[in-house]
PDB file of N, CA and C in Angstrom:
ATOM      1  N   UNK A   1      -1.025  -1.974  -4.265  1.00  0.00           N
ATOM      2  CA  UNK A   1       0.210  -2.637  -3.937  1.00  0.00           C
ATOM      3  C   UNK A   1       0.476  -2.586  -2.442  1.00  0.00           C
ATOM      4  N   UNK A   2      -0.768  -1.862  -1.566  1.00  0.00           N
ATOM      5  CA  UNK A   2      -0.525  -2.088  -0.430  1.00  0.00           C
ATOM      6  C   UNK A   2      -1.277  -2.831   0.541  1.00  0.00           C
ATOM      7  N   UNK A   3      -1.246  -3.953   1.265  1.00  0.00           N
ATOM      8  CA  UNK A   3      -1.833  -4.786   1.801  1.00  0.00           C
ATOM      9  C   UNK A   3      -1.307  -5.251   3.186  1.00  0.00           C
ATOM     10  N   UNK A   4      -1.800  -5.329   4.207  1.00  0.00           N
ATOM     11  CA  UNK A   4      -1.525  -5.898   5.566  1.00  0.00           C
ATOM     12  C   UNK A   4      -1.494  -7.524   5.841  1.00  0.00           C
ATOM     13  N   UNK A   5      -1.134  -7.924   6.658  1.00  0.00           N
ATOM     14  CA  UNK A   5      -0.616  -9.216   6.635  1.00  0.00           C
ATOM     15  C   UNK A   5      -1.799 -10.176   6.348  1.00  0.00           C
ATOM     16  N   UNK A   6      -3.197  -9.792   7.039  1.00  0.00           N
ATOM     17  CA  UNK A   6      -4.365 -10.526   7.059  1.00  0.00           C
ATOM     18  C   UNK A   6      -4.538 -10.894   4.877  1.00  0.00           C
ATOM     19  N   UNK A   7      -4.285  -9.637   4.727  1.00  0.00           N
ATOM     20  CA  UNK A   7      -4.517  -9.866   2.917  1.00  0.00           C
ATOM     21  C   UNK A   7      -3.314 -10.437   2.492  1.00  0.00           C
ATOM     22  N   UNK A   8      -1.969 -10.591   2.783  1.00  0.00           N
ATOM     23  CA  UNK A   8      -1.019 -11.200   2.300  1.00  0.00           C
ATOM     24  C   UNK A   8      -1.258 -12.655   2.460  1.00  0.00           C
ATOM     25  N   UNK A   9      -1.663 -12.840   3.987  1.00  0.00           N
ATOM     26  CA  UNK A   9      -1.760 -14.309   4.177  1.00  0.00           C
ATOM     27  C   UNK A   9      -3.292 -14.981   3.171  1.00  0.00           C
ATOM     28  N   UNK A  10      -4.066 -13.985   3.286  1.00  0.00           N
ATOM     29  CA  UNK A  10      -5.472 -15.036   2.661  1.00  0.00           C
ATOM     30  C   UNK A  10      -4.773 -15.004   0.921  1.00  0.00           C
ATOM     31  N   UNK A  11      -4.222 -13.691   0.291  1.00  0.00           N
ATOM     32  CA  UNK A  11      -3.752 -14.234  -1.118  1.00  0.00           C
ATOM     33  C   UNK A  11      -2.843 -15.172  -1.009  1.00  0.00           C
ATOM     34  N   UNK A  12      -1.735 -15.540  -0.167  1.00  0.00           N
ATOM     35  CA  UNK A  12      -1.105 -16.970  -0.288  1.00  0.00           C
ATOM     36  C   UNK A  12      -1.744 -18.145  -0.341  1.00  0.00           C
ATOM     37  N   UNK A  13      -2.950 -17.893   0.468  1.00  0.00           N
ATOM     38  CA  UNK A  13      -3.450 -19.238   0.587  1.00  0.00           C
ATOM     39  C   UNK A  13      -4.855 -19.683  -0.754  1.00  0.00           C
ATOM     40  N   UNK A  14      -4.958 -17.954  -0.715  1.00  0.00           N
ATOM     41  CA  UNK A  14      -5.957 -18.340  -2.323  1.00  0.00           C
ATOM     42  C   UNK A  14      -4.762 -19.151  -3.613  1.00  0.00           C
ATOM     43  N   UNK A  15      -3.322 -18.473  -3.234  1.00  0.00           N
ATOM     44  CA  UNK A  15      -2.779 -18.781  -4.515  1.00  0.00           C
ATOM     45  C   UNK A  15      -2.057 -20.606  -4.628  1.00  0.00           C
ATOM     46  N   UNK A  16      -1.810 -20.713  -3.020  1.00  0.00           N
ATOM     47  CA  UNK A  16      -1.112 -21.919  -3.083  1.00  0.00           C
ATOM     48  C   UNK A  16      -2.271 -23.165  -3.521  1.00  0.00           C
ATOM     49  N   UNK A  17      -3.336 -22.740  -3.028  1.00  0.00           N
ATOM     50  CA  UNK A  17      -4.759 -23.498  -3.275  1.00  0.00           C
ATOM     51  C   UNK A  17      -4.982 -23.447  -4.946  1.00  0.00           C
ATOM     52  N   UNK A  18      -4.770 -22.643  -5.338  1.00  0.00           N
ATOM     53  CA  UNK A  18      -5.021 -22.512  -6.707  1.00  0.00           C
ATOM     54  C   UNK A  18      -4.191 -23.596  -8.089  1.00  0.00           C
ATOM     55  N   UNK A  19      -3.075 -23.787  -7.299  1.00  0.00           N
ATOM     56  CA  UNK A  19      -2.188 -24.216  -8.025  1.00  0.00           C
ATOM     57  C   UNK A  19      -1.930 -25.400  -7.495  1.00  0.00           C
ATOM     58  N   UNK A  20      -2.731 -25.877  -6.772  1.00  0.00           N
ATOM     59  CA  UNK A  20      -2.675 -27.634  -6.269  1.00  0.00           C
ATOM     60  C   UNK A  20      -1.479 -27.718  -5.405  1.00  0.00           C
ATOM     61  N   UNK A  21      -1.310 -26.920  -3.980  1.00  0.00           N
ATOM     62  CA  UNK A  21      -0.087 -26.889  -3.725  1.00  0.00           C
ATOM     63  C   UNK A  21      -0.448 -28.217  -2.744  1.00  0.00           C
ATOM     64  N   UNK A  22      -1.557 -28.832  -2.610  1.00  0.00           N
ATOM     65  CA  UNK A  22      -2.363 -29.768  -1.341  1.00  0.00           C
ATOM     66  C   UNK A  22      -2.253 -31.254  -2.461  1.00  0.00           C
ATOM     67  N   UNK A  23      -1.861 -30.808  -3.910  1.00  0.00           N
ATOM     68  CA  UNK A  23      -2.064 -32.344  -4.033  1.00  0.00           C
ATOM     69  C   UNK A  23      -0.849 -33.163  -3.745  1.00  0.00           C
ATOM     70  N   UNK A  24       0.068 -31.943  -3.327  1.00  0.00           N
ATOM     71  CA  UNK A  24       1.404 -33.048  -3.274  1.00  0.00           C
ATOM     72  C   UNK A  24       1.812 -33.681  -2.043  1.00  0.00           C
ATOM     73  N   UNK A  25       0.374 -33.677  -1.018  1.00  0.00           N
ATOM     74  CA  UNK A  25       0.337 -34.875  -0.116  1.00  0.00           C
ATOM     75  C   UNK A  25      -0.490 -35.895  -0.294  1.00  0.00           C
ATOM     76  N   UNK A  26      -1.197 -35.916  -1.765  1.00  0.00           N
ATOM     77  CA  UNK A  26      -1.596 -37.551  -1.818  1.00  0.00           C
ATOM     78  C   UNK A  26      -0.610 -38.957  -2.243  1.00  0.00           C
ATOM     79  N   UNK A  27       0.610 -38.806  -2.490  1.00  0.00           N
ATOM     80  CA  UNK A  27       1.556 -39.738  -2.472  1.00  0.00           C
ATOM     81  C   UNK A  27       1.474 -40.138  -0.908  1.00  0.00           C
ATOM     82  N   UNK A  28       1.934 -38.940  -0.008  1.00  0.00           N
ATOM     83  CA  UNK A  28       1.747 -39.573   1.230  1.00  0.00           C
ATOM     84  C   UNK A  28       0.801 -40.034   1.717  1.00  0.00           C
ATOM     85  N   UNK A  29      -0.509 -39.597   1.653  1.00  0.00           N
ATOM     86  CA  UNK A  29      -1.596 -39.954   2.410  1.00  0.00           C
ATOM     87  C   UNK A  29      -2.827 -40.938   1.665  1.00  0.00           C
ATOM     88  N   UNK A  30      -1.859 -41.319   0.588  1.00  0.00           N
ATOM     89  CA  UNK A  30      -2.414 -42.200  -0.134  1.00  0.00           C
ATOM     90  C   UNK A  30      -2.894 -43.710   0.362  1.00  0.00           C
ATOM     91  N   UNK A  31      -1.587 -44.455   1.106  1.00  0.00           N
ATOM     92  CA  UNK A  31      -1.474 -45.473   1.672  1.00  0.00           C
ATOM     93  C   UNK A  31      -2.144 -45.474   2.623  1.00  0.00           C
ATOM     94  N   UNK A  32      -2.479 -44.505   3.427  1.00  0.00           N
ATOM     95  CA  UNK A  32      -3.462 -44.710   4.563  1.00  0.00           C
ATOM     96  C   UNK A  32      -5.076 -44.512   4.575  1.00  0.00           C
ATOM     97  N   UNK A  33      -5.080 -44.055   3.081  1.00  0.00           N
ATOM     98  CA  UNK A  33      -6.684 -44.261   3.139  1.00  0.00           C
ATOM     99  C   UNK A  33      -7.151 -45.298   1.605  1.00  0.00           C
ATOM    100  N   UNK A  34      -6.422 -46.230   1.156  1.00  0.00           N
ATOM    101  CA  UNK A  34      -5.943 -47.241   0.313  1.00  0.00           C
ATOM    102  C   UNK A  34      -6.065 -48.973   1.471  1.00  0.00           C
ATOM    103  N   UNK A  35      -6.942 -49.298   1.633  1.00  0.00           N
ATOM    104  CA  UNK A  35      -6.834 -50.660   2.230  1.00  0.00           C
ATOM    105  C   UNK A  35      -6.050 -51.781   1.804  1.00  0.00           C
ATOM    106  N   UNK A  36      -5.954 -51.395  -0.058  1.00  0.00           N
ATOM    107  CA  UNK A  36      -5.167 -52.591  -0.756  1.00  0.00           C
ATOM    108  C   UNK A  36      -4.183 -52.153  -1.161  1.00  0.00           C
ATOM    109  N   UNK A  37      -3.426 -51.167  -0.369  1.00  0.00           N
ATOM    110  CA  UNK A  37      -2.151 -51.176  -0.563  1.00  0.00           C
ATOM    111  C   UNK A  37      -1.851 -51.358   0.866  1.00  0.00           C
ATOM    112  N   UNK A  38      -2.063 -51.653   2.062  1.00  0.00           N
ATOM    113  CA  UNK A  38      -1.992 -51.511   3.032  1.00  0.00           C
ATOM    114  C   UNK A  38      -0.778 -53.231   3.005  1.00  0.00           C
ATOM    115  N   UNK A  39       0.346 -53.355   3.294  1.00  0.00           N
ATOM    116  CA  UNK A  39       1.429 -54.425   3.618  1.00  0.00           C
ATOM    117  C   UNK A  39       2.859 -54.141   3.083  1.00  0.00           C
ATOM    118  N   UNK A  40       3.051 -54.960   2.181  1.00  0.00           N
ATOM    119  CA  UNK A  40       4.422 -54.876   2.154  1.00  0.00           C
ATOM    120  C   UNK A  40       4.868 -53.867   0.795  1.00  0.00           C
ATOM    121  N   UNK A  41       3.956 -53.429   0.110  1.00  0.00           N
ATOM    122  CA  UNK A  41       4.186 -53.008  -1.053  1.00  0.00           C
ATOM    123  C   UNK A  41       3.819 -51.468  -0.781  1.00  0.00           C
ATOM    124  N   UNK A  42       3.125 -51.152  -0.368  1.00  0.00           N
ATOM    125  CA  UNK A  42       3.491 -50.156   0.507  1.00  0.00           C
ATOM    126  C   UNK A  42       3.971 -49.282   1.723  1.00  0.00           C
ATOM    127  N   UNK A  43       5.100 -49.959   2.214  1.00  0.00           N
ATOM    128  CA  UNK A  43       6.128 -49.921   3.411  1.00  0.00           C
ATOM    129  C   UNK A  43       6.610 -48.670   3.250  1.00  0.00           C
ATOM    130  N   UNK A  44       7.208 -48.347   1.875  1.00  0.00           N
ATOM    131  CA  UNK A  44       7.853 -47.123   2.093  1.00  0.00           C
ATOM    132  C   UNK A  44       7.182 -46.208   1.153  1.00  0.00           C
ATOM    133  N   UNK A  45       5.629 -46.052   0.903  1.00  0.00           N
ATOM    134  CA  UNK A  45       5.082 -44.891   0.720  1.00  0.00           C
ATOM    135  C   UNK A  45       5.401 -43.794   1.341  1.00  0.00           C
ATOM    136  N   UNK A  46       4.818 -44.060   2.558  1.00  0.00           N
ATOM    137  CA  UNK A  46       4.612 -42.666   3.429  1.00  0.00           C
ATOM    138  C   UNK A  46       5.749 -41.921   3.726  1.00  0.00           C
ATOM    139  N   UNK A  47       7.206 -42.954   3.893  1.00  0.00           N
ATOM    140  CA  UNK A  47       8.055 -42.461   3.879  1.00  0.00           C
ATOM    141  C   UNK A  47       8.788 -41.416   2.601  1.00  0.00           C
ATOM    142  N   UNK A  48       8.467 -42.057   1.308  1.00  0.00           N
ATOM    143  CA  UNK A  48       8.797 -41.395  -0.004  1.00  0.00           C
ATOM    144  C   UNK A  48       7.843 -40.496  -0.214  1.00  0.00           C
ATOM    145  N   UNK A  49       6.538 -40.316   0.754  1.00  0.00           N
ATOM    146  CA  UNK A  49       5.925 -38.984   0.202  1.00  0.00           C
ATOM    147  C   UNK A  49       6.356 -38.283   1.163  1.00  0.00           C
ATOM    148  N   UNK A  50       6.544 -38.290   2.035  1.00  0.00           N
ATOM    149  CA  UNK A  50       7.340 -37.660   3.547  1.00  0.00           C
ATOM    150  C   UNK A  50       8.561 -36.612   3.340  1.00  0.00           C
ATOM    151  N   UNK A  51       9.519 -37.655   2.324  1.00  0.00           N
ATOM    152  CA  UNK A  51      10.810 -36.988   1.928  1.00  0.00           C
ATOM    153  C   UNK A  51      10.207 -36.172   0.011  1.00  0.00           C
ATOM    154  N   UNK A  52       9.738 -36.607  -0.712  1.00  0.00           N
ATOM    155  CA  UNK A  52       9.003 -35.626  -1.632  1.00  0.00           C
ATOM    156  C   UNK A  52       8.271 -34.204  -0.780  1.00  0.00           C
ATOM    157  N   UNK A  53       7.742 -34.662  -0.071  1.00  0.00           N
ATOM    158  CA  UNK A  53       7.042 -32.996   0.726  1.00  0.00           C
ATOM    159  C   UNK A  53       8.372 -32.357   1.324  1.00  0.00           C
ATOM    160  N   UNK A  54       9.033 -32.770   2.223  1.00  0.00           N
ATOM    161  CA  UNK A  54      10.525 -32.071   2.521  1.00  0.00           C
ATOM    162  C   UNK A  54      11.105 -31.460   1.141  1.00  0.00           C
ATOM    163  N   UNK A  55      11.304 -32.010   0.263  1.00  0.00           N
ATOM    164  CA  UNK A  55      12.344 -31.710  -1.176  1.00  0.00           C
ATOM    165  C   UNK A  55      11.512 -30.594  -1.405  1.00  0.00           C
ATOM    166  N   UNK A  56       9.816 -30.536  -1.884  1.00  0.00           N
ATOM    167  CA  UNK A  56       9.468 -29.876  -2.579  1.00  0.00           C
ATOM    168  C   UNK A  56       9.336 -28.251  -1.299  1.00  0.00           C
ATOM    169  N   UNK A  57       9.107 -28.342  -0.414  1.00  0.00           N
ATOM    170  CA  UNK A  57       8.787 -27.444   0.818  1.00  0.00           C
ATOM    171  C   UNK A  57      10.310 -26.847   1.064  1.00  0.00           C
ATOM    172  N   UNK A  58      11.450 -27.586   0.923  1.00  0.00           N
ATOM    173  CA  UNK A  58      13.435 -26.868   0.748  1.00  0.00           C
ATOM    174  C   UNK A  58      13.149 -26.142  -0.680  1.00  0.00           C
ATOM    175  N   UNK A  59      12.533 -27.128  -1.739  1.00  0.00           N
ATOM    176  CA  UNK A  59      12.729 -26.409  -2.734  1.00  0.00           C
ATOM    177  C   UNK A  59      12.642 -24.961  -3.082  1.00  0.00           C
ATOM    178  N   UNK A  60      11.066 -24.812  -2.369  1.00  0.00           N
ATOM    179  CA  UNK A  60      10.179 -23.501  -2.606  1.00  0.00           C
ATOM    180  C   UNK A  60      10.400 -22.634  -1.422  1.00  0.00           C
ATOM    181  N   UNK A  61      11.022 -23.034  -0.305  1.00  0.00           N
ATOM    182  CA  UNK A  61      11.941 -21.816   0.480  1.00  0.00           C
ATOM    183  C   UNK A  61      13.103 -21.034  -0.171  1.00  0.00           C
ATOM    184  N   UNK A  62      14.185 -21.852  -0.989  1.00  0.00           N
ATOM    185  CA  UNK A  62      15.195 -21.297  -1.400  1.00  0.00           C
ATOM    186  C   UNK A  62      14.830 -21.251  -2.762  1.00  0.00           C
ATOM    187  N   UNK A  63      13.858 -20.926  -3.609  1.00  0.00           N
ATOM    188  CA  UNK A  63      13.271 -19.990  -4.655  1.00  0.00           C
ATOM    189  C   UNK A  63      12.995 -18.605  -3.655  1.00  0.00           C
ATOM    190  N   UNK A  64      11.969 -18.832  -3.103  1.00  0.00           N
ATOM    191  CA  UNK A  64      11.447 -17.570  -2.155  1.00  0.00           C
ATOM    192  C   UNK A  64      12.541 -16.811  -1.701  1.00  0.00           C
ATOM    193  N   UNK A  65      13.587 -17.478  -1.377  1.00  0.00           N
ATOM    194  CA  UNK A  65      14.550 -16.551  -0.302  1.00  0.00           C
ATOM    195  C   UNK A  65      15.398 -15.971  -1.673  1.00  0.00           C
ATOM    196  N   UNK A  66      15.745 -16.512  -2.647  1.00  0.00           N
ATOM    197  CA  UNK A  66      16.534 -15.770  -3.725  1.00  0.00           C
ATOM    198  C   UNK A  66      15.491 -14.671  -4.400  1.00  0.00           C
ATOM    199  N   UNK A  67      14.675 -15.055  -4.740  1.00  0.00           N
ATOM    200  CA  UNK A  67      13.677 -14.041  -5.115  1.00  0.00           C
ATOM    201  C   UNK A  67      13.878 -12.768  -4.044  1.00  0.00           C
ATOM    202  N   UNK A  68      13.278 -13.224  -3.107  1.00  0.00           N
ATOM    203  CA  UNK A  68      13.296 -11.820  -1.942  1.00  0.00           C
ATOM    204  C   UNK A  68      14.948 -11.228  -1.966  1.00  0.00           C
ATOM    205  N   UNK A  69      15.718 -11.846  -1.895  1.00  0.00           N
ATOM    206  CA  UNK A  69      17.100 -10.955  -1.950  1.00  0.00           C
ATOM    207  C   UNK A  69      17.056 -10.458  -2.870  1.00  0.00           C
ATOM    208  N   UNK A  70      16.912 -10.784  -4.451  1.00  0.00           N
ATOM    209  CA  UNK A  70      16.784  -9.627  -5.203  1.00  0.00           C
ATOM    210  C   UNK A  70      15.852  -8.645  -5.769  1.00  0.00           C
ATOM    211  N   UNK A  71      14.751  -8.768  -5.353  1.00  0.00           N
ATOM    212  CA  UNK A  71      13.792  -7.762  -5.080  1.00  0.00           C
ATOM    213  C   UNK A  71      14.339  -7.062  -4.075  1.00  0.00           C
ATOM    214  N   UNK A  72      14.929  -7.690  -2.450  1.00  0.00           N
ATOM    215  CA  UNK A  72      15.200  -6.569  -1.964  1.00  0.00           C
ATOM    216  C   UNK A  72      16.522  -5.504  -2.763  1.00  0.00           C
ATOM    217  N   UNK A  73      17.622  -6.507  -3.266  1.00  0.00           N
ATOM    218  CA  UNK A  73      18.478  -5.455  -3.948  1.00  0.00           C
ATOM    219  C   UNK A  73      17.779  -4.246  -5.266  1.00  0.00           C
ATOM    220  N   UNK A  74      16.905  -5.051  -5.841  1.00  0.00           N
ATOM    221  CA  UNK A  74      16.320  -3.940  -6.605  1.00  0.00           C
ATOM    222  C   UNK A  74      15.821  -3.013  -6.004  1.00  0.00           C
ATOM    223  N   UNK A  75      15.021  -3.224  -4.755  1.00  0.00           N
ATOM    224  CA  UNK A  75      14.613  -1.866  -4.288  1.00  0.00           C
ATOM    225  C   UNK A  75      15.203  -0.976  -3.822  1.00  0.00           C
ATOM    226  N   UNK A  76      16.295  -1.801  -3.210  1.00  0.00           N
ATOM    227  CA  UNK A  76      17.301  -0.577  -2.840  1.00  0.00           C
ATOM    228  C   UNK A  76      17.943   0.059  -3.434  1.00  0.00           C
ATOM    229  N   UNK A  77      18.397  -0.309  -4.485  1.00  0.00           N
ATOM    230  CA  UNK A  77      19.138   0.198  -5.938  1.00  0.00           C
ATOM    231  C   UNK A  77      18.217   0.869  -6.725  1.00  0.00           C
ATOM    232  N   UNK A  78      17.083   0.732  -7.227  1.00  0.00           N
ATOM    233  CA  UNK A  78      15.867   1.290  -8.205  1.00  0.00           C
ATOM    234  C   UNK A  78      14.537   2.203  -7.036  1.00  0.00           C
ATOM    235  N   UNK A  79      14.102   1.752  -5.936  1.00  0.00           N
ATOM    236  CA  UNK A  79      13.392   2.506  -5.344  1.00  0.00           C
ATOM    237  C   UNK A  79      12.056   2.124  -6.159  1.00  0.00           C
ATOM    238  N   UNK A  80      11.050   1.944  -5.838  1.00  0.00           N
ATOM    239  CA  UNK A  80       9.819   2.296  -6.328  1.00  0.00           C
ATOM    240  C   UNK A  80       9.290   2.538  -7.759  1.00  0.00           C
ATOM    241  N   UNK A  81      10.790   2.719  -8.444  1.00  0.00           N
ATOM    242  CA  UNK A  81      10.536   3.389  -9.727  1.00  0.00           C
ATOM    243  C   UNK A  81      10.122   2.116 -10.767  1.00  0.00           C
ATOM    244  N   UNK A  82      11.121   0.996 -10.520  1.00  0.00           N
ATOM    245  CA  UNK A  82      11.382  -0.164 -11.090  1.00  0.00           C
ATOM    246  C   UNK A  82       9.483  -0.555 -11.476  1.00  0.00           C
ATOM    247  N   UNK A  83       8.962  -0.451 -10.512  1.00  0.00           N
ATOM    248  CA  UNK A  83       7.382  -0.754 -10.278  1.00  0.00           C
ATOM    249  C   UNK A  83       6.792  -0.317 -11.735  1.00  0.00           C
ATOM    250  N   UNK A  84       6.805   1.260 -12.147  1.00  0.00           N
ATOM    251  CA  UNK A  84       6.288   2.065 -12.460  1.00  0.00           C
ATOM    252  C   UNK A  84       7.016   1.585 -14.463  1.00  0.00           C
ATOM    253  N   UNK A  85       8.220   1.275 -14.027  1.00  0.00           N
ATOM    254  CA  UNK A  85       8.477   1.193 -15.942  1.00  0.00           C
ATOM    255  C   UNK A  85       8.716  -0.445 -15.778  1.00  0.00           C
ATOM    256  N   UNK A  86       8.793  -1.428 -14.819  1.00  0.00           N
ATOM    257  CA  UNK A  86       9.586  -2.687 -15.166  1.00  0.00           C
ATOM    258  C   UNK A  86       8.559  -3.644 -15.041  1.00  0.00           C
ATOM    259  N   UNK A  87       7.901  -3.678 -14.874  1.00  0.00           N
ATOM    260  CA  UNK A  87       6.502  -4.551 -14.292  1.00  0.00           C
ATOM    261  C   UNK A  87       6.326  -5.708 -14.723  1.00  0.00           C
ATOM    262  N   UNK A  88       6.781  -6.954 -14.206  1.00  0.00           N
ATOM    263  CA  UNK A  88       6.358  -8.169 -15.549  1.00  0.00           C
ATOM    264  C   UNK A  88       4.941  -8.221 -15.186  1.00  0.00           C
ATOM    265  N   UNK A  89       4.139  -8.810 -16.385  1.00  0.00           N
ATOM    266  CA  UNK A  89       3.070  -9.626 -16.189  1.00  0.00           C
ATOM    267  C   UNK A  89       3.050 -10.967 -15.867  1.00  0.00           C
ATOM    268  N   UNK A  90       2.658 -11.177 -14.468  1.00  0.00           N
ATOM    269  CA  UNK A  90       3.045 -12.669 -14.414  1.00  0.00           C
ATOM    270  C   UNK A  90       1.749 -13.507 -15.181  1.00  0.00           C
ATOM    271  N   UNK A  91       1.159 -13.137 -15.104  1.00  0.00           N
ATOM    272  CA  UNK A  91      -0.326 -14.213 -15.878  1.00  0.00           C
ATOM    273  C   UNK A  91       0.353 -14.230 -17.099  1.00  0.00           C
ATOM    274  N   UNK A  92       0.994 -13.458 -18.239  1.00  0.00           N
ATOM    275  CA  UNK A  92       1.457 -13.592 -19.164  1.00  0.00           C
ATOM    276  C   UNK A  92       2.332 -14.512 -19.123  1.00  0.00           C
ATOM    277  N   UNK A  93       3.446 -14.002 -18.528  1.00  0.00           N
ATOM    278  CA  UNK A  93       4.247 -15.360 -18.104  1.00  0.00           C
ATOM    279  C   UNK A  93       3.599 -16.746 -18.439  1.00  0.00           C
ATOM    280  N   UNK A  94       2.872 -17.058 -17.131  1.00  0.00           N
ATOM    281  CA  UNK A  94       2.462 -18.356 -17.211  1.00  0.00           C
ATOM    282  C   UNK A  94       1.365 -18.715 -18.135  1.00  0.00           C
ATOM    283  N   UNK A  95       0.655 -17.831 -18.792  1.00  0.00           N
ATOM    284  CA  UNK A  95      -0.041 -18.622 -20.028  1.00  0.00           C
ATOM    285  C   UNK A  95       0.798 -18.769 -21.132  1.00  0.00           C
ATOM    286  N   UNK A  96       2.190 -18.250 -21.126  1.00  0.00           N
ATOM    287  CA  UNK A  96       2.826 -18.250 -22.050  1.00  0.00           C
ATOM    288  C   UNK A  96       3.966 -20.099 -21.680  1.00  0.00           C
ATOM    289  N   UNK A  97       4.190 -20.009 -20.489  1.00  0.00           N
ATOM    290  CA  UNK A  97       4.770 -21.103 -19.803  1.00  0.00           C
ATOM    291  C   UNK A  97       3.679 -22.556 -20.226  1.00  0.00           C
ATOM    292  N   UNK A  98       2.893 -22.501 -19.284  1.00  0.00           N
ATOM    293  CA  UNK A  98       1.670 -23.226 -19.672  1.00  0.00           C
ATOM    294  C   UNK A  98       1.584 -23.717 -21.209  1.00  0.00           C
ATOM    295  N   UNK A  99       1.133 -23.158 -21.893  1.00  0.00           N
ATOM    296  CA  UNK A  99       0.871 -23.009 -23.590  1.00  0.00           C
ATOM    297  C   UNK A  99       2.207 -23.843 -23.966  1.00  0.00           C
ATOM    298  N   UNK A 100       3.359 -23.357 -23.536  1.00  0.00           N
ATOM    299  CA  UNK A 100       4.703 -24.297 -24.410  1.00  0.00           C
ATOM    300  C   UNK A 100       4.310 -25.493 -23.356  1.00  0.00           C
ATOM    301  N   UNK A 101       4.664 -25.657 -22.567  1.00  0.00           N
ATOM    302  CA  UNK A 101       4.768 -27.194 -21.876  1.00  0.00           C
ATOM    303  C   UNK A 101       3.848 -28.177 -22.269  1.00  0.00           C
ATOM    304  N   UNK A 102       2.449 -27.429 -22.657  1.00  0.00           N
ATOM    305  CA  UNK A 102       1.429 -28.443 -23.359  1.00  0.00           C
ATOM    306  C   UNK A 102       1.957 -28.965 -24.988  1.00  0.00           C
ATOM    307  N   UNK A 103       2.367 -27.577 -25.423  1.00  0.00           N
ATOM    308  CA  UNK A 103       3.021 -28.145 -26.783  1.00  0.00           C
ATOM    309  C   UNK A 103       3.811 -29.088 -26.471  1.00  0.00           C
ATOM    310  N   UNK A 104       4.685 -28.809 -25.664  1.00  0.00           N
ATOM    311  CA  UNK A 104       6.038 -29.905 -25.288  1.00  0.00           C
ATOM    312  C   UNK A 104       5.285 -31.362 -24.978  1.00  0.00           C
ATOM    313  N   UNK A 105       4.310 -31.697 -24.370  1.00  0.00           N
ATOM    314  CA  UNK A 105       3.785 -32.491 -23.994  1.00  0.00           C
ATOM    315  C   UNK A 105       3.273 -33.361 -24.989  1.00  0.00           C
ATOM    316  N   UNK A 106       2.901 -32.918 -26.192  1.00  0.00           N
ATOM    317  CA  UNK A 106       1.995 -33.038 -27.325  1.00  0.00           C
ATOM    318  C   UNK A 106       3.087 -33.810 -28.319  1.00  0.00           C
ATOM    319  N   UNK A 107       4.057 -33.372 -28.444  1.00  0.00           N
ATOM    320  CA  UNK A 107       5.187 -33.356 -29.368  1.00  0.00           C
ATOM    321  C   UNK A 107       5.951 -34.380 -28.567  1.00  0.00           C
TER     322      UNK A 107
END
């Protein structure tokens, strides 16, 4: 659980990579490597993937920043201990997340 910035930054970037955080600039960068969308029908691509990357990039700051405030309040309130009995599994989580949304999808 202890890691320096060099390992914080390469697991962000293993994780954001992992989870297609790069596909949500092919709306934008669609139109410019697309010849036959190139006129009037695509005028305001770049702009609507422009403002989709803003929305989704506000979005996932103010997840991050609420998250971190209450992790930091837990730590200050629980200390270290929280670690030791509270632990979620996040892979559980999300195969459990995952698994319903496909049902949902199905149905």
């Amino acid at each position: 659980m202890r890691t320096g910035l060099a390992g914080l930054a390469l697991w962000s970037f293993a994780m954001s990579s992992a989870h297609g955080a790069g596909l949500m600039l092919v709306p934008a960068l669609l139109p410019l490597c697309n010849g036959a969308l190139a006129g009037p029908a695509a005028s305001g691509a770049f702009e609507a993937g422009a403002l989709a990357l803003v929305a989704h990039t506000a979005a996932m700051l103010a997840v991050i920043a609420a998250i971190s405030l209450l992790a930091m309040t837990l730590h200050e309130r629980t200390g270290l201990g929280f670690l030791r009995t509270g632990w979620i599994n996040i892979d559980w989580v999300w195969s459990v997340a995952l698994i319903a949304c496909g049902a949902w999808l199905f149905v």
